[in-house]
Protein backbone atom coordinates (compact mmCIF):
# COMPACT_ATOMS: atom_id res chain seq x y z
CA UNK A 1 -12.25 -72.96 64.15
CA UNK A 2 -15.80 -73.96 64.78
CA UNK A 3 -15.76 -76.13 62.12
CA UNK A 4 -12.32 -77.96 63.03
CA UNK A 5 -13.47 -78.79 66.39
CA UNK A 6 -17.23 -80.12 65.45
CA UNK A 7 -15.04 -82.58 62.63
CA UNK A 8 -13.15 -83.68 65.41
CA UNK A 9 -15.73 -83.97 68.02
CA UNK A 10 -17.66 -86.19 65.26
CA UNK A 11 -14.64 -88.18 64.91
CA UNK A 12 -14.27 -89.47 68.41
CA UNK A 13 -17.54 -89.88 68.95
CA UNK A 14 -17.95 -92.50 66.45
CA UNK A 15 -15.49 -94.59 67.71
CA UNK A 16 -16.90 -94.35 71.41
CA UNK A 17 -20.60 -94.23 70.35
CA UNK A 18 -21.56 -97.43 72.44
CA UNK A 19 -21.63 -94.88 75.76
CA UNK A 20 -24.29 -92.91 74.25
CA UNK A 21 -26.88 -95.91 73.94
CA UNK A 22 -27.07 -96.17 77.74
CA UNK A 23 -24.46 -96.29 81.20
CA UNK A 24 -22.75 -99.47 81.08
CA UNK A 25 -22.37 -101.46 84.26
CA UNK A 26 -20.33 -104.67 85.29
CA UNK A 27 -21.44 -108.03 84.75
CA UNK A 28 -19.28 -109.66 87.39
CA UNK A 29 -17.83 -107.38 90.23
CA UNK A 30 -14.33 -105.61 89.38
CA UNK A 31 -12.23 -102.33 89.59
CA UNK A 32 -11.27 -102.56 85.89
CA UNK A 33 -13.43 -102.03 83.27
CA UNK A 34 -13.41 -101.78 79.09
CA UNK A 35 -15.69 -99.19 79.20
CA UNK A 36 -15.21 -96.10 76.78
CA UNK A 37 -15.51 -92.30 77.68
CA UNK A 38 -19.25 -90.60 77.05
CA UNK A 39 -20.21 -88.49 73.48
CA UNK A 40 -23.17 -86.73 72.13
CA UNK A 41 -24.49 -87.74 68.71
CA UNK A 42 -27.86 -86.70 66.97
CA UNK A 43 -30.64 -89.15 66.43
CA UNK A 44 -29.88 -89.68 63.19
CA UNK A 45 -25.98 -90.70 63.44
CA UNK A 46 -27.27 -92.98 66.62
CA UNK A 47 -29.93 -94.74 64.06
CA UNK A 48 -27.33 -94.87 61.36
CA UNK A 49 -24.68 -96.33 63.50
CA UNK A 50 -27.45 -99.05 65.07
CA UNK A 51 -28.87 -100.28 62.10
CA UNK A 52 -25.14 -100.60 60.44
CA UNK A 53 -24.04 -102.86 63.66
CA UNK A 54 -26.84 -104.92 63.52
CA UNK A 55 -26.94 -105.23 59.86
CA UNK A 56 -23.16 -106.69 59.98
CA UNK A 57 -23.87 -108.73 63.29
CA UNK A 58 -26.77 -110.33 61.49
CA UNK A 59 -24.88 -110.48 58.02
CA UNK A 60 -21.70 -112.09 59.58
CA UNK A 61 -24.07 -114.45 61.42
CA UNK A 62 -26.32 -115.64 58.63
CA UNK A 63 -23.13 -116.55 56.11
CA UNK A 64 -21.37 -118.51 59.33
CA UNK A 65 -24.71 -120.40 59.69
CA UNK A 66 -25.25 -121.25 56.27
CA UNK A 67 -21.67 -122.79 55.77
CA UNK A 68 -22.15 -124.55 58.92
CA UNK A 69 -25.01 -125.92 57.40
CA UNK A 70 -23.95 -126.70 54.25
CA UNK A 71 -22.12 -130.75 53.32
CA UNK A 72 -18.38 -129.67 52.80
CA UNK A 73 -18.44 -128.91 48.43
CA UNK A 74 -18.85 -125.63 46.14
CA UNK A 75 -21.44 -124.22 48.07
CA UNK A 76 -20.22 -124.53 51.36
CA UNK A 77 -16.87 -123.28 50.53
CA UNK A 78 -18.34 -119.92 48.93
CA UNK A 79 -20.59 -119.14 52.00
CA UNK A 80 -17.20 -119.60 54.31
CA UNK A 81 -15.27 -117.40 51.69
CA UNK A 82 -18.14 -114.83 51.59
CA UNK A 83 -18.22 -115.08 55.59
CA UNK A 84 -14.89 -114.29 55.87
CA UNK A 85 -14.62 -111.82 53.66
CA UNK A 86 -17.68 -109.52 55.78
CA UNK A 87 -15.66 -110.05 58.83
CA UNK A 88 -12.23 -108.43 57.37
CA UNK A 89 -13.95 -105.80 55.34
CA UNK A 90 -16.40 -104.77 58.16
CA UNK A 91 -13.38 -104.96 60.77
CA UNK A 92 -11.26 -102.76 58.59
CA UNK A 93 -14.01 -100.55 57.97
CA UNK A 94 -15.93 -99.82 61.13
CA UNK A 95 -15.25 -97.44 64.09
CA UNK A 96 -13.47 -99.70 66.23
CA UNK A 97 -9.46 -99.48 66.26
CA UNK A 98 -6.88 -101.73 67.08
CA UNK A 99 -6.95 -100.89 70.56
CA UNK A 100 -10.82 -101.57 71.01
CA UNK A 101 -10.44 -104.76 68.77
CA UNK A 102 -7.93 -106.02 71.42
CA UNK A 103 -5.01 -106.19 69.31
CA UNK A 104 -2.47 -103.75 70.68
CA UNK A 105 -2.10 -104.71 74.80
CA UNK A 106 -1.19 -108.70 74.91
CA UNK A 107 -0.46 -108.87 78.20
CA UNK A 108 -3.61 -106.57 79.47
CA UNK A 109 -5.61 -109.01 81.87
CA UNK A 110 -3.07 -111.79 80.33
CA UNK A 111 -2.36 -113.67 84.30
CA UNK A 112 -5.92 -113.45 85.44
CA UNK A 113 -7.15 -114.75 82.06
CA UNK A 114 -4.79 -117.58 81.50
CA UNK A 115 -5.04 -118.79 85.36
CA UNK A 116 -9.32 -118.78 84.76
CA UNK A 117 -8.51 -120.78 81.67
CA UNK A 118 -6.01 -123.19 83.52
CA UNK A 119 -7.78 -123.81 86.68
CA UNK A 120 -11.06 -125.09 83.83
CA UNK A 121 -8.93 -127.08 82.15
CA UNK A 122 -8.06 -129.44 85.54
CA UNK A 123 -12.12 -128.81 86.43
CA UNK A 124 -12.80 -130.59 82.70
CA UNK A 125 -10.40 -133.32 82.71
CA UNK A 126 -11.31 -134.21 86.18
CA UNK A 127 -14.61 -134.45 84.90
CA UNK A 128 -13.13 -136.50 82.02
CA UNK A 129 -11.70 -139.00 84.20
CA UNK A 130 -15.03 -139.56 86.30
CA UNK A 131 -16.75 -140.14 82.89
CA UNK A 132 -14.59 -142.43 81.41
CA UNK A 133 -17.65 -145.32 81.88
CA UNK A 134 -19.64 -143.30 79.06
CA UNK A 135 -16.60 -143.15 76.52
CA UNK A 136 -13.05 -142.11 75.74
CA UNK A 137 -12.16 -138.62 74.11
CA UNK A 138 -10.61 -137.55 71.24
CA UNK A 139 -7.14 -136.19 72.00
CA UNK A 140 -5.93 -134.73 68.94
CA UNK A 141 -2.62 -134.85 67.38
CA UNK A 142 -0.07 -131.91 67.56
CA UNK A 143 -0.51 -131.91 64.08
CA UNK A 144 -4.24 -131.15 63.82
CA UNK A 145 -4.21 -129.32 67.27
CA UNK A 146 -1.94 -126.09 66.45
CA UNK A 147 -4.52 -125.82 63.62
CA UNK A 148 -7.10 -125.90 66.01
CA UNK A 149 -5.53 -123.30 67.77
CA UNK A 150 -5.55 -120.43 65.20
CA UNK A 151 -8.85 -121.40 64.70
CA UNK A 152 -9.61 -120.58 68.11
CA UNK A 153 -8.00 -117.42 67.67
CA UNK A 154 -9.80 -116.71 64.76
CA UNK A 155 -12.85 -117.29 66.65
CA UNK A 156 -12.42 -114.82 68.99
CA UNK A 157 -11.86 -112.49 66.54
CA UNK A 158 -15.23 -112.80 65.12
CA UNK A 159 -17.09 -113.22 68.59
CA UNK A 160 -15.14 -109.99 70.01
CA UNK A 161 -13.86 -107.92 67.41
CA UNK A 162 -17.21 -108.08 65.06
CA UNK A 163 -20.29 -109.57 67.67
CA UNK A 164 -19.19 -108.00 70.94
CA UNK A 165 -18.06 -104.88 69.97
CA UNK A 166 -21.13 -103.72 67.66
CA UNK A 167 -24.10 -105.60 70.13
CA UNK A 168 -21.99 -103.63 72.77
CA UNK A 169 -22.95 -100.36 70.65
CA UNK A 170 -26.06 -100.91 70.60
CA UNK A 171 -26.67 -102.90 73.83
CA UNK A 172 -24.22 -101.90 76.32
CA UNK A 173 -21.95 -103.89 77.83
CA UNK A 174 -23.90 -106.06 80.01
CA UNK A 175 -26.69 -107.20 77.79
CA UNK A 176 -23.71 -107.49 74.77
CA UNK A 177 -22.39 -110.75 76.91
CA UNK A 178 -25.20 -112.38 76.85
CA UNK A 179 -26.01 -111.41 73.38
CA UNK A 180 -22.20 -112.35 72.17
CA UNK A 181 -22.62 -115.48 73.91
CA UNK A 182 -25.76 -116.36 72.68
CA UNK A 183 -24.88 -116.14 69.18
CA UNK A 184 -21.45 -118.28 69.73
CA UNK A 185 -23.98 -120.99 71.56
CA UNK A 186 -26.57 -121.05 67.90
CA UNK A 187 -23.37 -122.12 66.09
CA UNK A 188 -23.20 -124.58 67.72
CA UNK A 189 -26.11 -126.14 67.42
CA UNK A 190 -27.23 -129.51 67.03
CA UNK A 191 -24.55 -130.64 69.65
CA UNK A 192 -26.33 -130.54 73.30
CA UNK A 193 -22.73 -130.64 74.97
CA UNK A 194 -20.83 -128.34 73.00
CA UNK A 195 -24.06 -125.77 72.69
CA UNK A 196 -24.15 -125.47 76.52
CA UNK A 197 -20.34 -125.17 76.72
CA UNK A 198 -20.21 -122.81 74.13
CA UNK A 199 -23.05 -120.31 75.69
CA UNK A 200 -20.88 -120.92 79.20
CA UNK A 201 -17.53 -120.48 77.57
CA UNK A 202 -19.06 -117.30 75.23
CA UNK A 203 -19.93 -115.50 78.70
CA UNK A 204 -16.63 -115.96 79.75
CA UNK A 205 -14.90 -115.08 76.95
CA UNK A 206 -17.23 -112.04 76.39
CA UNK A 207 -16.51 -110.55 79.78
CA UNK A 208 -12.78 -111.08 80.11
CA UNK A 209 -12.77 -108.87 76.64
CA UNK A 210 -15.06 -106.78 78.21
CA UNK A 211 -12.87 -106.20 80.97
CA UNK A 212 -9.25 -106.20 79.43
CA UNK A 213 -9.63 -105.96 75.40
CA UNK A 214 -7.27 -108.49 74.66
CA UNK A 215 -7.68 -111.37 72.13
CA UNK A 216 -4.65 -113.25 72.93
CA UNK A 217 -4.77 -114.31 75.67
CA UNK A 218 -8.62 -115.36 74.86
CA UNK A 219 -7.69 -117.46 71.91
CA UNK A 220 -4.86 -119.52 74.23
CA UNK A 221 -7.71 -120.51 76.55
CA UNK A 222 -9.72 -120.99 74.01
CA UNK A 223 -8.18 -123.43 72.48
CA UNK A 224 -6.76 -125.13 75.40
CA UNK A 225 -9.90 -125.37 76.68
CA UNK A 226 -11.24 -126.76 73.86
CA UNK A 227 -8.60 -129.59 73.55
CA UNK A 228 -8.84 -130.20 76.85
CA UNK A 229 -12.85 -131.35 75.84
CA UNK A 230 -12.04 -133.00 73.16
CA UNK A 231 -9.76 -135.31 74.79
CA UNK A 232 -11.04 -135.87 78.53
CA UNK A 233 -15.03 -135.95 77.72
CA UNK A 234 -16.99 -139.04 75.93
CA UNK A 235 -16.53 -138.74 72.10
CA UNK A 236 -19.78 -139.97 71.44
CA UNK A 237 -21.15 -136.93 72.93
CA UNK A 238 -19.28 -134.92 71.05
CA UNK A 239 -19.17 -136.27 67.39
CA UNK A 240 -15.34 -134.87 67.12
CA UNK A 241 -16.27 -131.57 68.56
CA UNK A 242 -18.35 -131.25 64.97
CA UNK A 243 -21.21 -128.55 64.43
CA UNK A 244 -24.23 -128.09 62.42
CA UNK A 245 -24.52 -130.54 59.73
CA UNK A 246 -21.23 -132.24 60.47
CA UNK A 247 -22.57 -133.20 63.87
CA UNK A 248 -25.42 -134.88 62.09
CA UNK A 249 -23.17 -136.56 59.58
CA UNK A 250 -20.83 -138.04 62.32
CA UNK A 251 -21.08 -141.62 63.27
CA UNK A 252 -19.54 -141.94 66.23
């Protein structure tokens, strides 16, 4: 009986074993939280379980960067293979369910999320309109942009489900927001616009998942908001919303 109950006390507390690193607290104020119940793990299954997250995190990361990186060919389309393949084998292996992955509640959070990501929308093509004197956008066509959209889904999948979760494990939830974010921002790099956007967008992203766990709703605003900059702001700036090497590459 002893026995039974210490297998079963081991299983929960892997999948909850962010609460042991330290208390969470909120990064914006709120009465609903995606914080997990406290467990009690050893030293040893705490170092395990910390160098595993980061070791994915960083693996994940590195592959995403080096495709970005790389002129579209061979090379660049194993790293994007190889990336891909980390994030569905370490999502279907790791201690994080459906649930905590934010694939089982659409609608959790789904109003206050969507109204956030309408209400930036207006804010950016309002912008858009003022800045017409530096450029017009890129509005793409419904034929690239529902393409764009799964993308954006697929996104969030890697920046909540993989990034946020594990940094959360080993950062708590605060600190994994700004970590999360952070990371989204690098991939973005050499664009100036679309790196500060991203780090902005990433911390909003990061702590509506934090709060509700729920990608859906994420990857609408996502990619609504990132049509929305494609078309109202100066595509000069922008380079076709490209990244990495691509933005280099672009002549506007």
């Amino acid at each position: 009986m002893a026995s039974l109950q210490s297998r079963n006390q081991g299983r929960a507390s892997e999948r909850y074993i962010d609460s042991c690193m330290r208390e969470k607290s909120e990064l914006f104020s709120s009465t609903e939280s995606g914080d997990f119940q406290p467990c009690r793990l050893n030293s040893h299954a705490v170092t395990a379980h910390i160098t595993r997250d980061l070791l994915e995190v960083a693996l994940v990361f590195a592959f995403i960067l080096v495709a970005v990186w790389t002129p579209q060919g061979p090379v660049n389309f194993f790293f994007s293979i190889v990336a891909a393949a980390c994030i569905m084998a370490f999502a279907i292996a790791g201690r994080w369910g459906p649930r905590e992955m934010g694939l089982t509640w659409p609608l959790s959070g789904a109003v206050n999320i969507l109204l956030a990501g309408a209400l930036l929308c207006g804010a950016i093509a309002a912008i858009g309109t003022a800045l017409r004197f530096a450029g017009a956008g890129n509005a793409l066509p419904w034929s690239r942009s529902w393409q764009y959209a799964l993308w954006a889904l697929q996104q969030e999948f890697i920046l909540q489900s993989v990034f946020f979760l594990r940094l959360e494990s080993v950062l708590g939830s605060r600190r994994a927001v700004w970590a999360a974010a952070s990371l989204y921002a690098v991939v973005h790099v050499p664009s100036p616009l679309l790196t500060v956007l991203s780090f902005l967008g990433g911390l909003l992203f990061c702590e509506f998942f934090r709060r509700w766990r729920n990608l859906y709703p994420l990857g609408i605003i996502h990619a609504t908001l990132g049509l929305t900059i494609a078309a109202s702001l100066p595509d000069k700036w922008l380079h076709h919303m490209r990244v990495g090497i691509g933005y280099l590459t672009m002549h506007s």
